[in-house]
N, C-alpha and C. Protein backbone atom coordinates (compact mmCIF):
# COMPACT_ATOMS: atom_id res chain seq x y z
N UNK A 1 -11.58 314.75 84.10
CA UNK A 1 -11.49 315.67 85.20
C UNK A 1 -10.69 315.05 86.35
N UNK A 2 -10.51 314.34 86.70
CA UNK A 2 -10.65 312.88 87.69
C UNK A 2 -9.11 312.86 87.41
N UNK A 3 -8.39 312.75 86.22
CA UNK A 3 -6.57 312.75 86.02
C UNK A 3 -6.38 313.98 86.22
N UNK A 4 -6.69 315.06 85.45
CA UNK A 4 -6.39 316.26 85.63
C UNK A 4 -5.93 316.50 86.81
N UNK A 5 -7.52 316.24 88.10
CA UNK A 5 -6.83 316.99 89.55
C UNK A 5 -5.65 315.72 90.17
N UNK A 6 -5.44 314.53 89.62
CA UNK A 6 -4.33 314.04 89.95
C UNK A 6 -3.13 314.25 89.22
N UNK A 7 -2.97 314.75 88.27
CA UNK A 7 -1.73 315.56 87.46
C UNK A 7 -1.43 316.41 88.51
N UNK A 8 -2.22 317.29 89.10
CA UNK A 8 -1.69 318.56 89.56
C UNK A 8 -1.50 318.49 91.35
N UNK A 9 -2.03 317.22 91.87
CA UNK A 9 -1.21 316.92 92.68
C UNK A 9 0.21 316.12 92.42
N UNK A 10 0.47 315.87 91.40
CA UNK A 10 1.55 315.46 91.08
C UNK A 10 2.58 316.09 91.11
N UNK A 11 2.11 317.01 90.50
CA UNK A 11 3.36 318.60 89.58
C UNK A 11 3.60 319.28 91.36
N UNK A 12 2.89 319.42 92.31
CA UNK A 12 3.03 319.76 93.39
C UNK A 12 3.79 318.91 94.39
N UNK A 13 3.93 317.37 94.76
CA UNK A 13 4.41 316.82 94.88
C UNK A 13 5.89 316.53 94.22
N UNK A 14 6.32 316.46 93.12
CA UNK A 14 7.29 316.30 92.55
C UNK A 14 8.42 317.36 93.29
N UNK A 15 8.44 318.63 93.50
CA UNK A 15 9.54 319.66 94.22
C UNK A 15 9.78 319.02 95.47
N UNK A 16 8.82 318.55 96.33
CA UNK A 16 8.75 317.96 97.50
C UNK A 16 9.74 316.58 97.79
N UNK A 17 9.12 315.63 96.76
CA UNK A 17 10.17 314.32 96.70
C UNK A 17 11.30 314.72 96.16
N UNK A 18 11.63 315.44 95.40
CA UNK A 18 13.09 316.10 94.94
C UNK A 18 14.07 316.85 96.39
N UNK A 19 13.23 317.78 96.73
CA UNK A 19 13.82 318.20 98.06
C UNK A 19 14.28 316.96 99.08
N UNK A 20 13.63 316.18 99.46
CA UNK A 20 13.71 314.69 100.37
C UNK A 20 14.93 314.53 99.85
N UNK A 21 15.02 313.72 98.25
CA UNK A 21 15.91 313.04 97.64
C UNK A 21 17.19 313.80 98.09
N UNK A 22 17.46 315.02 98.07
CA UNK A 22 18.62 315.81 98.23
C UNK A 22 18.93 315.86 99.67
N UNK A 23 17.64 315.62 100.26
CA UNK A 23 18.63 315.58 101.66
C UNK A 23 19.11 314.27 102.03
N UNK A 24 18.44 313.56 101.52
CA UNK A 24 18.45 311.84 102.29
C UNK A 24 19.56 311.06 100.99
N UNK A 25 19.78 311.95 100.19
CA UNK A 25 20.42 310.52 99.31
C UNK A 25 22.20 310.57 99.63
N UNK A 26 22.77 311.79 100.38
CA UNK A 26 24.33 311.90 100.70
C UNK A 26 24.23 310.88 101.77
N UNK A 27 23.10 310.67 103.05
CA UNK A 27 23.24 309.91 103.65
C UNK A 27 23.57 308.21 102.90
N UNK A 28 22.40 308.17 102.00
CA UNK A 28 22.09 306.59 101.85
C UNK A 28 23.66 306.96 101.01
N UNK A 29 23.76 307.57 100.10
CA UNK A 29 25.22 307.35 99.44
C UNK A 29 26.72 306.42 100.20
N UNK A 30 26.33 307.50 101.17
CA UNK A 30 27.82 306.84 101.92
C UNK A 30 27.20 305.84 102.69
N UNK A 31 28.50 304.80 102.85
CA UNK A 31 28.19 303.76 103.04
C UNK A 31 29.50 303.88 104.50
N UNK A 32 28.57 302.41 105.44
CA UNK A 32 29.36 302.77 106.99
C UNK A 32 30.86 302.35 106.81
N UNK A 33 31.11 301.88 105.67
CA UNK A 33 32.85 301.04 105.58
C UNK A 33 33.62 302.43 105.17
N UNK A 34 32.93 303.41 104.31
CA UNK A 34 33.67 304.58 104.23
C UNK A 34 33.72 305.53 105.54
N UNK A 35 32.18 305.59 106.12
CA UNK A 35 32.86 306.22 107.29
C UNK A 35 33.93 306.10 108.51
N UNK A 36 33.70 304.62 108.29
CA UNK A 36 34.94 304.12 109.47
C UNK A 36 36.34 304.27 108.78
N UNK A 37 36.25 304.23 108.03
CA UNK A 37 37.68 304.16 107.05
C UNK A 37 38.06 305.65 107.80
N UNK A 38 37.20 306.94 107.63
CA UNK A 38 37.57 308.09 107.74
C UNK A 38 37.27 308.36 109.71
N UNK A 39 36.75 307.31 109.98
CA UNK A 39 36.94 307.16 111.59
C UNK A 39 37.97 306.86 112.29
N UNK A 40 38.66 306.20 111.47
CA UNK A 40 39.61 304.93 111.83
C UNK A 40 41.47 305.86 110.70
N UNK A 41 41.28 307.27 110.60
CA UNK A 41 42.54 308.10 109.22
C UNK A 41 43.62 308.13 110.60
N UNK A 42 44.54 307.97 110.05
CA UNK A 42 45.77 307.77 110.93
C UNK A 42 46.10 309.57 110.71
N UNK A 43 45.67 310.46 110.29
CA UNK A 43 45.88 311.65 110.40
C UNK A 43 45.14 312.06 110.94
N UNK A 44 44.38 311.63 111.99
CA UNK A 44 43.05 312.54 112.70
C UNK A 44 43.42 312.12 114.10
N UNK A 45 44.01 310.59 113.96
CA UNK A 45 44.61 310.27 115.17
C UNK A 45 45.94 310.07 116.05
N UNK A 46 46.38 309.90 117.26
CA UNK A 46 47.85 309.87 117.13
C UNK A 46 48.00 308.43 117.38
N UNK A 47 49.24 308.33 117.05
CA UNK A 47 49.77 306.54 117.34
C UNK A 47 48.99 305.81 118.41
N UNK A 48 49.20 306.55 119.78
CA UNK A 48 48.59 305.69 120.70
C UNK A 48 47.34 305.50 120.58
N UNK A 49 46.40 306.53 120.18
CA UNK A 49 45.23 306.22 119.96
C UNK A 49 44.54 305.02 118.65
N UNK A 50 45.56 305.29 117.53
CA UNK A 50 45.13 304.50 116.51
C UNK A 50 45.56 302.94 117.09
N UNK A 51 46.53 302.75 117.84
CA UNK A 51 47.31 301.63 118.49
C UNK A 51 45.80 301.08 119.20
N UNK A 52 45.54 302.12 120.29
CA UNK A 52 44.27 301.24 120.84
C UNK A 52 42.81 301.07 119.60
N UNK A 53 42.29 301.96 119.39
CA UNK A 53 41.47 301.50 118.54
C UNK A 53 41.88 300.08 117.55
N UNK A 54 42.99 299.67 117.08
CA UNK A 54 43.58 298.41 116.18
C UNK A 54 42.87 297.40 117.32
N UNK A 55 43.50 297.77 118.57
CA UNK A 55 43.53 296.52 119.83
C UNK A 55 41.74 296.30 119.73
N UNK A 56 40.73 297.59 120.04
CA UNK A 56 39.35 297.49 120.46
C UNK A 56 38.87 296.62 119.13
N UNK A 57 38.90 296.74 118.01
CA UNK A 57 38.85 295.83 116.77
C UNK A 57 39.16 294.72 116.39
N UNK A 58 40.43 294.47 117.33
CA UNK A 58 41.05 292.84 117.31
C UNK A 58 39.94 292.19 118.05
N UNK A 59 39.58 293.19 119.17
CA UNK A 59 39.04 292.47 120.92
C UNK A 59 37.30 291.88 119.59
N UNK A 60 36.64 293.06 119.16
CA UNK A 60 35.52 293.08 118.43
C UNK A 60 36.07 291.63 117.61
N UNK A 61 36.91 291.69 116.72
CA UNK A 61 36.91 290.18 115.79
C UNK A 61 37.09 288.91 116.72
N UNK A 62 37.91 288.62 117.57
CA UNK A 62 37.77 287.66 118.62
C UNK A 62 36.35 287.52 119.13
N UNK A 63 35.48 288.14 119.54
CA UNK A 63 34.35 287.83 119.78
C UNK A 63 33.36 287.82 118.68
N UNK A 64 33.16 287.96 117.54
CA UNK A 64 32.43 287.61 116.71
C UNK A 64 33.32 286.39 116.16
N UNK A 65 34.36 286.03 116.09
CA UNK A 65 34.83 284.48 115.77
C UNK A 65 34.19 283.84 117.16
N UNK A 66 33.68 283.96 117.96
CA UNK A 66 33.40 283.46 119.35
C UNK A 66 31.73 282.86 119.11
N UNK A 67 31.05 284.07 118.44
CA UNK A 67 29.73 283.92 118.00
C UNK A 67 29.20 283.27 116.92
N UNK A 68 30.35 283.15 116.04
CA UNK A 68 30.25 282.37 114.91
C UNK A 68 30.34 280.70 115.00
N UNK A 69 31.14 280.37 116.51
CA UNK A 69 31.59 278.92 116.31
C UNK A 69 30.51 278.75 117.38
N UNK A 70 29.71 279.53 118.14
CA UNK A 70 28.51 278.83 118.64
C UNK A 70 27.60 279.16 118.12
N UNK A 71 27.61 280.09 116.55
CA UNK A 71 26.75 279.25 116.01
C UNK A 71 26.53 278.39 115.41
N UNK A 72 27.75 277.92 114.64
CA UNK A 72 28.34 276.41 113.98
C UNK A 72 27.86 275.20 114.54
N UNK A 73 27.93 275.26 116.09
CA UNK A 73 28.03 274.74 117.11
C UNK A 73 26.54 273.95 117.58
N UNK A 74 25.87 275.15 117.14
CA UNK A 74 24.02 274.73 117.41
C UNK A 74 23.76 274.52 116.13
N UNK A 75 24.44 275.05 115.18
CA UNK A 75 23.46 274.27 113.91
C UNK A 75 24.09 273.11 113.61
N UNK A 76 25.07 272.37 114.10
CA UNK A 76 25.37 271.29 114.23
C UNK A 76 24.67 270.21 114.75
N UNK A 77 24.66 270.85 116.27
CA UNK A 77 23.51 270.28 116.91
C UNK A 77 22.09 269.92 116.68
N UNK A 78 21.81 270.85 116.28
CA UNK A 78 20.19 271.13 115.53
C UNK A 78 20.01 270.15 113.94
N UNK A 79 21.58 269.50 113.41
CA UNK A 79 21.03 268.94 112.69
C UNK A 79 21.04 267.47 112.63
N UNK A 80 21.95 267.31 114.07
CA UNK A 80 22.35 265.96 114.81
C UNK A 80 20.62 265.31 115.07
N UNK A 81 19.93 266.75 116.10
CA UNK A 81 18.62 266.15 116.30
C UNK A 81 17.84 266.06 115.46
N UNK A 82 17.59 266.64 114.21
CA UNK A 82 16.55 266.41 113.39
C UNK A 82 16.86 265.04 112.97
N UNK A 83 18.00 264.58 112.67
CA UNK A 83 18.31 263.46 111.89
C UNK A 83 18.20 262.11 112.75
N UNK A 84 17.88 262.50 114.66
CA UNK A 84 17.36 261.50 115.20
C UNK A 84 16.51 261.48 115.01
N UNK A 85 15.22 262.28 114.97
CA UNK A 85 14.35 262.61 115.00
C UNK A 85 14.05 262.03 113.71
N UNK A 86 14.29 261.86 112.36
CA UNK A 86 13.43 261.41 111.00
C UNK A 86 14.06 260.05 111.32
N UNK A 87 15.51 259.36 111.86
CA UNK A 87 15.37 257.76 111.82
C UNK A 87 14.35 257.54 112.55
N UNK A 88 14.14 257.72 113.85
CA UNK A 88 13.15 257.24 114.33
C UNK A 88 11.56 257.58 113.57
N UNK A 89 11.54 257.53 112.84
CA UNK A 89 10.48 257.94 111.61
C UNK A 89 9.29 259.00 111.97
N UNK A 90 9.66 259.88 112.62
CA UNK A 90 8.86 261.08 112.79
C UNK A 90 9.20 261.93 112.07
N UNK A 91 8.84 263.09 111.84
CA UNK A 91 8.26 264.72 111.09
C UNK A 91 9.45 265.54 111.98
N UNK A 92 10.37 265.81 111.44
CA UNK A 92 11.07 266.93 112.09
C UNK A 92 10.72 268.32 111.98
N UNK A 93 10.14 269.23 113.17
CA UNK A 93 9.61 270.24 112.91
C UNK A 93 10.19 271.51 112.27
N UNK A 94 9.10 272.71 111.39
CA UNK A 94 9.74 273.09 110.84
C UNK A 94 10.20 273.83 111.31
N UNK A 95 9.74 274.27 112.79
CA UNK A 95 10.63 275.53 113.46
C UNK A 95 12.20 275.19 113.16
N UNK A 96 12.58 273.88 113.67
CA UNK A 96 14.00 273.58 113.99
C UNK A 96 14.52 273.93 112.22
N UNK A 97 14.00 273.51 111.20
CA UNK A 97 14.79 273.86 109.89
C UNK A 97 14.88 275.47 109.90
N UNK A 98 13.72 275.74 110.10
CA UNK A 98 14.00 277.34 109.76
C UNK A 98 14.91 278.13 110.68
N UNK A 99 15.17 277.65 112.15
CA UNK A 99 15.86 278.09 112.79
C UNK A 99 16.97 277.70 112.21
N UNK A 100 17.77 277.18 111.72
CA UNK A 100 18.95 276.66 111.26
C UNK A 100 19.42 277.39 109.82
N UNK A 101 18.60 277.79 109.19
CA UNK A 101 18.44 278.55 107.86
C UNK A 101 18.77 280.12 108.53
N UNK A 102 18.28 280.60 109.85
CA UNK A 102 18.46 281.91 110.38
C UNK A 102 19.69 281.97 110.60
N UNK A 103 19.97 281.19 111.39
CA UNK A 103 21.11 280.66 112.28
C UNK A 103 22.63 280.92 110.95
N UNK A 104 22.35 280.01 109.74
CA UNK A 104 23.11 280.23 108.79
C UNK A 104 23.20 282.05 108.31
N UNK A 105 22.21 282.78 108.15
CA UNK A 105 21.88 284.11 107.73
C UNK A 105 22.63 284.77 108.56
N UNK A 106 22.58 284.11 109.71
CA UNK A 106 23.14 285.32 110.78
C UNK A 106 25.06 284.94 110.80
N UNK A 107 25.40 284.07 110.49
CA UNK A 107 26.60 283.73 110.12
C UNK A 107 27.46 284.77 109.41
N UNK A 108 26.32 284.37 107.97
CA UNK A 108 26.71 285.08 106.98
C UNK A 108 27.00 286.73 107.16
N UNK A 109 25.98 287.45 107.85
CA UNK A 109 26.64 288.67 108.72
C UNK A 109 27.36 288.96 109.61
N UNK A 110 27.54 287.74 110.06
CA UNK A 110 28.75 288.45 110.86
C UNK A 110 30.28 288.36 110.62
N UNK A 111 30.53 287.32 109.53
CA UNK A 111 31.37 287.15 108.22
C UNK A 111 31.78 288.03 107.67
N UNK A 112 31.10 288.72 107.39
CA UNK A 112 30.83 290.22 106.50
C UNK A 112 31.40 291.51 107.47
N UNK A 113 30.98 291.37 108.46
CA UNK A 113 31.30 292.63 109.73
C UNK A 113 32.86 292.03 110.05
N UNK A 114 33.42 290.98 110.18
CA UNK A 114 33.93 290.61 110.56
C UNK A 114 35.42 290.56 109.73
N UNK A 115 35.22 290.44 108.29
CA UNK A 115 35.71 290.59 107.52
C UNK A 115 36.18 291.88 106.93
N UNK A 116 35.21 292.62 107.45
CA UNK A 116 35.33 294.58 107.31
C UNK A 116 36.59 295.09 107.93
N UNK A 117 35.92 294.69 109.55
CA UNK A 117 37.26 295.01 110.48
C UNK A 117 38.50 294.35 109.88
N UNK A 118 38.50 292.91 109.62
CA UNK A 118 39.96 292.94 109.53
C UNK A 118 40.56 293.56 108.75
N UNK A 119 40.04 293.68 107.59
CA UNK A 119 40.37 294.39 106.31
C UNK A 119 40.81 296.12 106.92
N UNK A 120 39.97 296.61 107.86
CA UNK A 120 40.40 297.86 108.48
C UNK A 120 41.65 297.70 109.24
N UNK A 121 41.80 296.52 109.92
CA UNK A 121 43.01 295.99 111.06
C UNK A 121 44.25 296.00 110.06
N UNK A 122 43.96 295.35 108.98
CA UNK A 122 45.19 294.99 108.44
C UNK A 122 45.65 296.52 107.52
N UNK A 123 44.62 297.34 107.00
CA UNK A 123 44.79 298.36 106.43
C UNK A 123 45.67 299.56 107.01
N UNK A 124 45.60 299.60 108.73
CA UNK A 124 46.07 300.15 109.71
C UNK A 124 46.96 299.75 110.65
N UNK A 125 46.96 298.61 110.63
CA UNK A 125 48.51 298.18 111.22
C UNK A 125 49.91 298.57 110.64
């Protein structure tokens, strides 16, 4: 008895998650590198405008190369001190490793973003 009335909340549920799926999956489909691609169509825009948007994208990659070398910069640092920190024969804490493991993660994204644009910069120049 006990499956039964959960079968038939099932069979009722199922139209429901189907409906969702159809609205939400064109979103998750497209992905933000296609929309900018179609943000960024040299037929939607005119020269001067596509001219500045190239420039606002250069300005965007200059400052994430900016963010990237301070973070190079502290996890450098961060591994200068741990390594005083264990000669002198103490426990280097684990905040400082794990911060440095973030620190790397967050690199790695902005690598990625960073790498997008140019790929858009150079696609549109």
């Amino acid at each position: 008895m006990g499956s039964l009335l959960i079968n038939n909340k099932f069979k009722i549920y199922i139209p429901f998650i189907l409906v969702i799926l159809c609205i939400f999956a064109p979103s998750i489909i497209w992905s933000a590198g296609y929309q900018e691609e179609k943000l960024f169509d040299g037929d939607f825009y005119s020269s001067d405008e596509l001219r500045e948007k190239i420039e606002n994208r250069n300005q965007e990659i200059q400052v994430l190369d900016d963010e990237i070398k301070a973070l190079e910069t502290d996890i450098d640092w961060m591994v200068l001190k741990i390594n005083k920190i264990q000669d002198s024969s103490r426990k280097a804490a684990i905040n400082l490793k794990k911060s440095i493991t973030s620190k790397e993660k967050k690199i790695i994204a902005l690598l990625k973003t960073k790498n997008r644009l140019e790929y858009l910069v150079q696609h549109y120049s």
